[in-house]
C-alpha atoms as a PDB file:
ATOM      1  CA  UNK A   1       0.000   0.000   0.000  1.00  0.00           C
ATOM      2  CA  UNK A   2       3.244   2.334   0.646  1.00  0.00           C
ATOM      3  CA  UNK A   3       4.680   2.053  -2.960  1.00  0.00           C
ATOM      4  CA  UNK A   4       1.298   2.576  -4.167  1.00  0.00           C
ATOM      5  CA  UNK A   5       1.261   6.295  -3.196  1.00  0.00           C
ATOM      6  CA  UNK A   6       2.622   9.236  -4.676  1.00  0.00           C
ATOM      7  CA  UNK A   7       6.328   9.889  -4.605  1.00  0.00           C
ATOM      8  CA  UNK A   8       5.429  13.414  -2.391  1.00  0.00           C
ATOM      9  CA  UNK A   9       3.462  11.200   0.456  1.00  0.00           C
ATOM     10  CA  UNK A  10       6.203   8.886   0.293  1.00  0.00           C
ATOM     11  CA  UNK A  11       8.909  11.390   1.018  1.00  0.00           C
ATOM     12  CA  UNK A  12       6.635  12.994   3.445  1.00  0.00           C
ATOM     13  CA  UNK A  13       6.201   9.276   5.706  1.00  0.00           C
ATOM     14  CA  UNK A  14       9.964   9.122   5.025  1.00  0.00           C
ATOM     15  CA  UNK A  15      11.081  12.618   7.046  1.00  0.00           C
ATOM     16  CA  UNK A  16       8.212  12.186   9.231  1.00  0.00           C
ATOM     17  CA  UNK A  17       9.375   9.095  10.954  1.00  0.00           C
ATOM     18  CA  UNK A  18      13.208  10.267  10.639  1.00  0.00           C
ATOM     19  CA  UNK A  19      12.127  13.858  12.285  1.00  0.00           C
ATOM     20  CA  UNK A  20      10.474  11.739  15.218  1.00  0.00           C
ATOM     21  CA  UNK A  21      13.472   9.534  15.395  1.00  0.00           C
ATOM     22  CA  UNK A  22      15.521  12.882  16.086  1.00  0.00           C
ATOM     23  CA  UNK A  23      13.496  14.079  18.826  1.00  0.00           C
ATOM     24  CA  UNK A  24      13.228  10.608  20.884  1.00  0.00           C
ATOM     25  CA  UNK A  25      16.627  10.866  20.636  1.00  0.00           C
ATOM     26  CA  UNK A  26      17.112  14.449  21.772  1.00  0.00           C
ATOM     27  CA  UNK A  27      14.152  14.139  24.686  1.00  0.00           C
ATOM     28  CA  UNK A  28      15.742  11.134  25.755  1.00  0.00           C
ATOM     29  CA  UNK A  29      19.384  12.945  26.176  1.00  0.00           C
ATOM     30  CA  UNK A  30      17.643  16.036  28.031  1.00  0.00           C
ATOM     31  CA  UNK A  31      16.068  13.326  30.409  1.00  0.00           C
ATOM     32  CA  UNK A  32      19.171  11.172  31.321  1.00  0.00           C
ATOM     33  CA  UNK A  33      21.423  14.410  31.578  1.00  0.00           C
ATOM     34  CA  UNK A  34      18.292  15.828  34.226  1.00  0.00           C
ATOM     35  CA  UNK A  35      18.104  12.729  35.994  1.00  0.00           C
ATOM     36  CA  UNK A  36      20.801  13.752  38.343  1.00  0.00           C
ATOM     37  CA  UNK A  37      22.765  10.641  37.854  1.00  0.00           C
ATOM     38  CA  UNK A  38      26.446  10.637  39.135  1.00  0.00           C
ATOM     39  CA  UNK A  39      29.401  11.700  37.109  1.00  0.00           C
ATOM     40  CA  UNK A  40      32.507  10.113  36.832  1.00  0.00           C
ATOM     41  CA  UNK A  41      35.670  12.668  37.090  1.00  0.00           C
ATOM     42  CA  UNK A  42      38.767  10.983  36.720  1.00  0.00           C
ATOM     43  CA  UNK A  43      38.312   8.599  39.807  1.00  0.00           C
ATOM     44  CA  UNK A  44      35.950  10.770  41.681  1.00  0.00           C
ATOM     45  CA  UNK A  45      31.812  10.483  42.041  1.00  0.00           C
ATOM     46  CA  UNK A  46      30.411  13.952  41.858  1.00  0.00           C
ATOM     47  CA  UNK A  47      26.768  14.747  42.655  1.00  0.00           C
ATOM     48  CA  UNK A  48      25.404  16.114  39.384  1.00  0.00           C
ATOM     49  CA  UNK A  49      21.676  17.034  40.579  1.00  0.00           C
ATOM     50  CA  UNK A  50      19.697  16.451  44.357  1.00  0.00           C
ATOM     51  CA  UNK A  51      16.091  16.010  44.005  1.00  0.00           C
ATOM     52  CA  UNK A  52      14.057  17.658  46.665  1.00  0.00           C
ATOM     53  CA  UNK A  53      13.244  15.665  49.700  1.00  0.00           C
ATOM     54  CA  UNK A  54      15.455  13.207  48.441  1.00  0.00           C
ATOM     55  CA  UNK A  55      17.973  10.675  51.175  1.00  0.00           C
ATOM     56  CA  UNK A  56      20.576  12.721  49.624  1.00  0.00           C
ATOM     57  CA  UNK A  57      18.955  16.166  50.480  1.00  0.00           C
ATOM     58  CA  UNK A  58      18.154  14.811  53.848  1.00  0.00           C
ATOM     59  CA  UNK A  59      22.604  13.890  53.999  1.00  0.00           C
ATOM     60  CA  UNK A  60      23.024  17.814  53.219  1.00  0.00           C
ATOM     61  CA  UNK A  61      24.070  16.935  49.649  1.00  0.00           C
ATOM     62  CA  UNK A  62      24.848  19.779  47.518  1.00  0.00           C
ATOM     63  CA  UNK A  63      25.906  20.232  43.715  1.00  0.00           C
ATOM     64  CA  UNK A  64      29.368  19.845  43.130  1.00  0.00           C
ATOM     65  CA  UNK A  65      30.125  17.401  46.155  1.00  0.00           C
ATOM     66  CA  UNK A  66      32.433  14.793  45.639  1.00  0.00           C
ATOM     67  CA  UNK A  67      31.627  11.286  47.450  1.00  0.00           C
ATOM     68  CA  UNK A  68      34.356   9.667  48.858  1.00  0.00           C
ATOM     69  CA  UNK A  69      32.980   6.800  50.937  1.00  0.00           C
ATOM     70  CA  UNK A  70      29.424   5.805  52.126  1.00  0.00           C
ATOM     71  CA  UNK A  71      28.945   4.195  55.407  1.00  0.00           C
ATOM     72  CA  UNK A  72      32.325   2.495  55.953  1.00  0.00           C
ATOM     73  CA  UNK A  73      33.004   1.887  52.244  1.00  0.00           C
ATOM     74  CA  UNK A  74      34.964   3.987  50.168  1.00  0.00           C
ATOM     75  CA  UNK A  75      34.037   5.206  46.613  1.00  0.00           C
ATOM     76  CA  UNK A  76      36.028   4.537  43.878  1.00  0.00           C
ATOM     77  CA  UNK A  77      33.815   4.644  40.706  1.00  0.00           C
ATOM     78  CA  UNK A  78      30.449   5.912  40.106  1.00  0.00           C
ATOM     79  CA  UNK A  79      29.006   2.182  39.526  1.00  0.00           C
ATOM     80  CA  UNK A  80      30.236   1.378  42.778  1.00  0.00           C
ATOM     81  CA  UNK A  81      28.227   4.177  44.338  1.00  0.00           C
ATOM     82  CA  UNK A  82      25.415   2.769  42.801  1.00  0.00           C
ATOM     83  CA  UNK A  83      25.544  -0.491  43.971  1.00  0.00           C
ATOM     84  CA  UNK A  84      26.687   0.328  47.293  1.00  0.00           C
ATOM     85  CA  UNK A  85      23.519   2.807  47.311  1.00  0.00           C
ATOM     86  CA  UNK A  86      20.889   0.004  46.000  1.00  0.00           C
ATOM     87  CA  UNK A  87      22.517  -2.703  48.217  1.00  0.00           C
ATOM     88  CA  UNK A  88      21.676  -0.029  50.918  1.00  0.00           C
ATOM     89  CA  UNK A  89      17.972   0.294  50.129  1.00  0.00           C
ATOM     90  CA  UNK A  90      17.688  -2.972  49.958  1.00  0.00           C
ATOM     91  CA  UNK A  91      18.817  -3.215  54.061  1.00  0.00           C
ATOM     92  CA  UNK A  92      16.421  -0.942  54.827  1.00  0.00           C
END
């Protein structure tokens, strides 16, 4: 049914679904980069974004802070944070 419709309508279908493509792509950047998830910097975690009423607003988290250790274990890489926060929450 596609090919049976003028070459305009076909070009139009064509940009329509690459124009979408382009703006999933670019709403789903602006969401993971507002997300507030943490940064690697060289070997240092560094708290990108603290949601209000969050455990990390409730810690005195700011912007900017760089995590060195949680509890009694120390931070070496943001995927270690991570776990070390869901392993956490998972105590709890």
């Amino acid at each position: 049914m596609f090919f049976t419709k003028p070459a305009w309508q076909r070009a139009l279908v064509v940009i329509a679904g690459v124009t979408m493509n382009l703006l999933i792509g670019i709403l789903m950047l602006v969401i993971y980069t507002k997300l507030g998830i943490p940064r690697l910097s060289g070997n240092q975690v560094i708290v990108s974004e603290v949601a209000k009423g969050s455990p990390a607003e409730l810690a005195h988290l700011e912007v900017g802070d760089v995590v060195v250790r949680v509890g009694e274990t120390t931070i070496a890489t943001s995927d270690q944070f991570v776990s070390v926060i869901k392993a956490d929450k998972a105590r709890q």
